[in-house]
N, C-alpha and C. Protein backbone atom coordinates (compact mmCIF):
# COMPACT_ATOMS: atom_id res chain seq x y z
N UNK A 1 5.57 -4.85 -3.54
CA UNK A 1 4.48 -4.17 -2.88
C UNK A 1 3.62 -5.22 -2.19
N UNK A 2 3.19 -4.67 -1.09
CA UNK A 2 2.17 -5.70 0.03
C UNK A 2 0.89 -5.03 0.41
N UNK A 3 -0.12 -5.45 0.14
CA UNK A 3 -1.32 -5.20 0.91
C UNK A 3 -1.92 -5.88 1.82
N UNK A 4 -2.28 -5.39 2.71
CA UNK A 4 -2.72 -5.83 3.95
C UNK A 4 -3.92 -5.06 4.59
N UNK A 5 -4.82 -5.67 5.21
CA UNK A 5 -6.46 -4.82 5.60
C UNK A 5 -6.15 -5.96 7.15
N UNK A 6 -7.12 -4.55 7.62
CA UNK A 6 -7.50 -5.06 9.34
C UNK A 6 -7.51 -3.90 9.97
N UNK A 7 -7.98 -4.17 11.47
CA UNK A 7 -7.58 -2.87 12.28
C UNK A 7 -7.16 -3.50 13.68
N UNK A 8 -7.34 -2.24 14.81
CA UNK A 8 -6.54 -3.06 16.03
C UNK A 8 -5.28 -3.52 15.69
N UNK A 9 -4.76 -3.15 15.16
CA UNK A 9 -3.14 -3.78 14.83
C UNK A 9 -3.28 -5.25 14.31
N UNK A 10 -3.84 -5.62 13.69
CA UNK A 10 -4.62 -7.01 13.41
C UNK A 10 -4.43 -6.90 11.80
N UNK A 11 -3.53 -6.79 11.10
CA UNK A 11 -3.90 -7.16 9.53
C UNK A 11 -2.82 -8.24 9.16
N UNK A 12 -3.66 -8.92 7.97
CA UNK A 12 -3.47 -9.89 7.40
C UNK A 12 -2.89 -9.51 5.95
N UNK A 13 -2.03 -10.08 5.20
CA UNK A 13 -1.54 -9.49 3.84
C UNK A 13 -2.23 -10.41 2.90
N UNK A 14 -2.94 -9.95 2.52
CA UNK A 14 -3.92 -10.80 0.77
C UNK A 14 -3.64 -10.22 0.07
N UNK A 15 -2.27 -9.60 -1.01
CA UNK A 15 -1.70 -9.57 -1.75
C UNK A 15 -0.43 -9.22 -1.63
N UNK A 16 0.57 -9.56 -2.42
CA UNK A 16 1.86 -9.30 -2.61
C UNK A 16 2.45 -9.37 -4.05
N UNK A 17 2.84 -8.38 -4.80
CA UNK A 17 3.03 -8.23 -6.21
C UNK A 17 4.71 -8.89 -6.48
N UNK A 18 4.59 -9.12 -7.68
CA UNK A 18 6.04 -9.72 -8.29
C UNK A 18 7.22 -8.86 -7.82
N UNK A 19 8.53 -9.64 -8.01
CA UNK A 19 9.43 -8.80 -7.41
C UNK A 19 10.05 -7.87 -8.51
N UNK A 20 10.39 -6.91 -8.60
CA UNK A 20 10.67 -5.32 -9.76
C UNK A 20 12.03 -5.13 -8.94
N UNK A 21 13.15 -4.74 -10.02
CA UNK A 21 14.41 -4.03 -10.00
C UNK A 21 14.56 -2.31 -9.85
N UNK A 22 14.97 -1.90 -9.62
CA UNK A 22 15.63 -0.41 -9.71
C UNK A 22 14.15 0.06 -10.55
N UNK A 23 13.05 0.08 -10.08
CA UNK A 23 12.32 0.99 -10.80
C UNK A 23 11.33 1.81 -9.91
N UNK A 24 11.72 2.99 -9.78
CA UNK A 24 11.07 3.85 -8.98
C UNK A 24 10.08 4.58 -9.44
N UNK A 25 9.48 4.41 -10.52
CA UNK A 25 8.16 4.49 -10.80
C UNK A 25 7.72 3.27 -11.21
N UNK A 26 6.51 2.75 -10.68
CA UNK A 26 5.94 1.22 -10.99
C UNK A 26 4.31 1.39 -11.06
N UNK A 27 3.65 1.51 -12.41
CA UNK A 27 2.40 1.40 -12.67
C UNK A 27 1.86 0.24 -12.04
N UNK A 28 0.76 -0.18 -11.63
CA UNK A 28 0.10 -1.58 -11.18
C UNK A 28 -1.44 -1.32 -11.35
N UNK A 29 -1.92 -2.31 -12.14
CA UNK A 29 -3.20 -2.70 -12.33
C UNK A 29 -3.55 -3.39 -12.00
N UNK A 30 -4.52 -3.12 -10.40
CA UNK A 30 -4.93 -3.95 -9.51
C UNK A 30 -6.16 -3.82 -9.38
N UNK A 31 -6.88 -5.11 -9.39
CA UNK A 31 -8.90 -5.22 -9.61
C UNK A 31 -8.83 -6.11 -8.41
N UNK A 32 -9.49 -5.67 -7.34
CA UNK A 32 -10.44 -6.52 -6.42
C UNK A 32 -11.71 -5.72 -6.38
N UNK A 33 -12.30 -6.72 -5.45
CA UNK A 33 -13.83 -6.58 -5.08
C UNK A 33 -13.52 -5.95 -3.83
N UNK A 34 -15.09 -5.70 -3.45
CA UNK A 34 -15.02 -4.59 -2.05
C UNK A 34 -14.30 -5.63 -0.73
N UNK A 35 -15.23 -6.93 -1.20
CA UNK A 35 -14.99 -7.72 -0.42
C UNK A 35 -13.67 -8.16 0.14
N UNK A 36 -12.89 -8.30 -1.33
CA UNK A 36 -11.53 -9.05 -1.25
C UNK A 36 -10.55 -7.80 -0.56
N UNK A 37 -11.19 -6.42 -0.91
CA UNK A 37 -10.10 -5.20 -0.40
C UNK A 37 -10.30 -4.79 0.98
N UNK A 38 -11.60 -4.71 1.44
CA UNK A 38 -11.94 -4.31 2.27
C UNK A 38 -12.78 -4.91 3.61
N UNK A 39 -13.35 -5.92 2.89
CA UNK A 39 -14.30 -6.95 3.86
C UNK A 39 -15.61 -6.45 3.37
N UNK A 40 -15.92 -5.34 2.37
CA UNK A 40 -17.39 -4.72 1.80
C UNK A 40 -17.16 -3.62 2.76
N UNK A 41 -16.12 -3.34 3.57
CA UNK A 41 -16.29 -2.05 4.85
C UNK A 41 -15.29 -0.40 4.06
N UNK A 42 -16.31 0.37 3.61
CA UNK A 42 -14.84 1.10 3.29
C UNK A 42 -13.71 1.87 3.75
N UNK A 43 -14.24 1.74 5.57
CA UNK A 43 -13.57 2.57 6.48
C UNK A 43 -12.49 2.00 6.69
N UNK A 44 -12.63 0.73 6.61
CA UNK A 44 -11.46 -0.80 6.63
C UNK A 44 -9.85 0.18 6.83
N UNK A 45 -9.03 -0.49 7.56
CA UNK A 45 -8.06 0.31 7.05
C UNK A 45 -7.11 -0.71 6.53
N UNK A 46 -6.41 0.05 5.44
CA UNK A 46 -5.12 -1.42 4.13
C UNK A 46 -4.18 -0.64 4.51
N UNK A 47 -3.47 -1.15 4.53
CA UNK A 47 -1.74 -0.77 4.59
C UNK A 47 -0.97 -1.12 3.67
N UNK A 48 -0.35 -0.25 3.09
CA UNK A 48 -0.04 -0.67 1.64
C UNK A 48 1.73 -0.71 2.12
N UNK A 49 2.73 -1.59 1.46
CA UNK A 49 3.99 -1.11 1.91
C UNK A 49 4.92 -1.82 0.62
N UNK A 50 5.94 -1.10 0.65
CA UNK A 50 6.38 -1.01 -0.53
C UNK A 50 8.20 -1.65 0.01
N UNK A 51 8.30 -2.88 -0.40
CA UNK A 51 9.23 -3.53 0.48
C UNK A 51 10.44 -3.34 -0.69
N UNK A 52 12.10 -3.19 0.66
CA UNK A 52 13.43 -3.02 -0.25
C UNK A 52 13.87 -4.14 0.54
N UNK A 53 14.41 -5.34 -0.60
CA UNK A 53 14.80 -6.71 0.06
C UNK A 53 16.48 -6.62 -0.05
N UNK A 54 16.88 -7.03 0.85
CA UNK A 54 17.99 -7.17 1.31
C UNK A 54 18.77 -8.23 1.05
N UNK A 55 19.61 -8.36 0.13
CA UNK A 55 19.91 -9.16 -0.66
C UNK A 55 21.11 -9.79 0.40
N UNK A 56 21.81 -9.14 0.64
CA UNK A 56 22.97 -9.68 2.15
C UNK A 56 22.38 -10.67 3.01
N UNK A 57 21.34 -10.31 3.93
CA UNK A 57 20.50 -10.68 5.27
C UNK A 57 19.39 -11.68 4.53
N UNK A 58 18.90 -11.45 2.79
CA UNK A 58 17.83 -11.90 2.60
C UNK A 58 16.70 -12.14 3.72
N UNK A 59 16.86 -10.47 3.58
CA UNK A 59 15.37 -9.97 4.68
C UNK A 59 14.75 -9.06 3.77
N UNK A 60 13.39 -8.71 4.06
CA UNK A 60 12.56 -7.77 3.33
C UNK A 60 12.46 -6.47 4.74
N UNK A 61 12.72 -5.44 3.86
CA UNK A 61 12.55 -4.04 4.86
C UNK A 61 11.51 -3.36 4.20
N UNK A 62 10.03 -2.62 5.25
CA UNK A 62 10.01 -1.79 4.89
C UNK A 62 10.44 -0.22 3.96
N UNK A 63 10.45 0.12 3.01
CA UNK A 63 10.98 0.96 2.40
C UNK A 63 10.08 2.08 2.85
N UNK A 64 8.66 2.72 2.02
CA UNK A 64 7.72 3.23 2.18
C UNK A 64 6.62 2.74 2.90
N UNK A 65 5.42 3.20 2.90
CA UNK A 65 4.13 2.59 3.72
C UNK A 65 3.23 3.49 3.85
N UNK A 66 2.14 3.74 3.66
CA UNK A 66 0.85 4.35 3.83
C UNK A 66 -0.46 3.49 4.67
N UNK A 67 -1.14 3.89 5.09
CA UNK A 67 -2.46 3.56 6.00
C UNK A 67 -3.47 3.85 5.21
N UNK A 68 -4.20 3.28 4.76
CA UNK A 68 -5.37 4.41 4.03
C UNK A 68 -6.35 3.58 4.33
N UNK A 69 -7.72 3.42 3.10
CA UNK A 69 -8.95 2.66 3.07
C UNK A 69 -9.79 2.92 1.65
N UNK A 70 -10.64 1.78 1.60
CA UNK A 70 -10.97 2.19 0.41
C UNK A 70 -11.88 3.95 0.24
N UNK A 71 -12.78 4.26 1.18
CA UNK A 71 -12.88 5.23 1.47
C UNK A 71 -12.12 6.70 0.64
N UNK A 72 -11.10 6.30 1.56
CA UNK A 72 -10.10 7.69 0.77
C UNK A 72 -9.64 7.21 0.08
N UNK A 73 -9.04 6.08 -0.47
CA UNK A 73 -8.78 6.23 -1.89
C UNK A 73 -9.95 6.39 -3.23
N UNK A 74 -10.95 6.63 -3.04
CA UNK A 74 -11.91 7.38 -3.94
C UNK A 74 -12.40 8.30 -3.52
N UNK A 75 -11.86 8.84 -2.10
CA UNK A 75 -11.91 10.42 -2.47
C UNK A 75 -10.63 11.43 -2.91
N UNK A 76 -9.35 10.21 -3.39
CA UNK A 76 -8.08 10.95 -4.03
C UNK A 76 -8.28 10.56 -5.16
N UNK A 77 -9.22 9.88 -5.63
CA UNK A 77 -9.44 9.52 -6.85
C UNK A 77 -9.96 10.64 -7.44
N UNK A 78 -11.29 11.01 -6.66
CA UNK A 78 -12.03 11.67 -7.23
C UNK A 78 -11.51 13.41 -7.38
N UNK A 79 -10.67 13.33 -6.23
CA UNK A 79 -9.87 14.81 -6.13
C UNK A 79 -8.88 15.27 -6.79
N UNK A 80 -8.12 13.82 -7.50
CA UNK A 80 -7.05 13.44 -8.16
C UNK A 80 -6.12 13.69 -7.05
N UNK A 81 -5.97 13.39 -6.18
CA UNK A 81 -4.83 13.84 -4.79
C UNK A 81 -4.34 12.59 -4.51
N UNK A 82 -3.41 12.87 -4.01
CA UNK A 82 -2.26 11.37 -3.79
C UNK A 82 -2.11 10.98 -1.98
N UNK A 83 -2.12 9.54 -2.11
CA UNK A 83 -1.82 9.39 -0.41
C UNK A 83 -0.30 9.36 -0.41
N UNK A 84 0.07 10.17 0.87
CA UNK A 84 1.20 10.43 0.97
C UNK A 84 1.83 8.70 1.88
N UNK A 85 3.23 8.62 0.94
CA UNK A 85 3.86 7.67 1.50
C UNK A 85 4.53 7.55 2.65
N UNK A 86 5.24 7.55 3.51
CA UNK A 86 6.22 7.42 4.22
C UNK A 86 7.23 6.17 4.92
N UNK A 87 8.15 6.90 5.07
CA UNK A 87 9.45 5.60 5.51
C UNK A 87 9.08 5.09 7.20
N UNK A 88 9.37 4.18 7.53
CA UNK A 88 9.41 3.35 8.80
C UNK A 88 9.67 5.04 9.69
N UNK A 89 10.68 5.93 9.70
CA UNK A 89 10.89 6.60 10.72
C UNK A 89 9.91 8.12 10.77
N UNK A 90 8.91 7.66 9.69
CA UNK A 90 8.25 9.19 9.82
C UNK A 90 8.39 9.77 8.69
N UNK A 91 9.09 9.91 7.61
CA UNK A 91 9.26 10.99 6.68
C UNK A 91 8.84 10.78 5.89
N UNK A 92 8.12 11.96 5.19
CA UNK A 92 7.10 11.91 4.03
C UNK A 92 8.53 11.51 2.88
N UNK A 93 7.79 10.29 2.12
CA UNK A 93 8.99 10.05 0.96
C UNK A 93 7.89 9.41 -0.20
N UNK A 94 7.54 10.42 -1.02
CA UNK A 94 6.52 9.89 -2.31
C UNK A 94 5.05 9.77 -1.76
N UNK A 95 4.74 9.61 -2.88
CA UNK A 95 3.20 9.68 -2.70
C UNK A 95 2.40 8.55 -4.25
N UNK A 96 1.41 8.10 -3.24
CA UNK A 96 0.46 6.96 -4.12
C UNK A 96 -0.35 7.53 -5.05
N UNK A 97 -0.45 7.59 -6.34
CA UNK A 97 -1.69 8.26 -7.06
C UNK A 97 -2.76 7.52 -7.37
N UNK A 98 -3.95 7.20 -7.56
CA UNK A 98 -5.06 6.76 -7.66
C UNK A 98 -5.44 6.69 -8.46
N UNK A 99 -5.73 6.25 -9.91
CA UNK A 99 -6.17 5.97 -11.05
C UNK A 99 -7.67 5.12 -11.56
């Protein structure tokens, strides 16, 4: 998994989590500050993407990906509602829950 904040097509990735096998459900307990997630902005937009590495090419592919901000993710928090994921070509495939 990769996070990345910016806008204008402009983001930078300040985190990237360990690499995980065949597990298609993956809990993560992740603590930043407003600052470190967002810049203190909560409209910010993060791009979260959820990479399938390619062990042949040893390339990393997009798998999933969402757009969000801190913003809405505490108002799916608070709604308990999930940001919906999707693949590089458009299709809704899973969804992020908010804890």
């Amino acid at each position: 998994m990769e996070l990345w904040k910016g806008d204008d097509d402009n983001y930078v990735k300040f985190y990237e989590s360990d690499l995980w096998v065949d597990e298609f459900q993956k809990d993560f307990n992740l603590k930043f500050t407003d600052a470190e997630l967002c810049n203190c902005k909560p409209g910010l937009p993060i791009e979260i993407r959820f990479i399938s590495r390619n062990q042949y090419k040893m390339e990393n592919e997009v798998a999933v990906a969402c757009v969000t901000s801190l913003a809405r993710m505490s108002e799916c928090f608070a709604s308990q509602q999930a940001v919906q994921l999707f693949t590089p070509e458009g299709t809704k495939l899973g969804r992020l829950h908010v804890k």
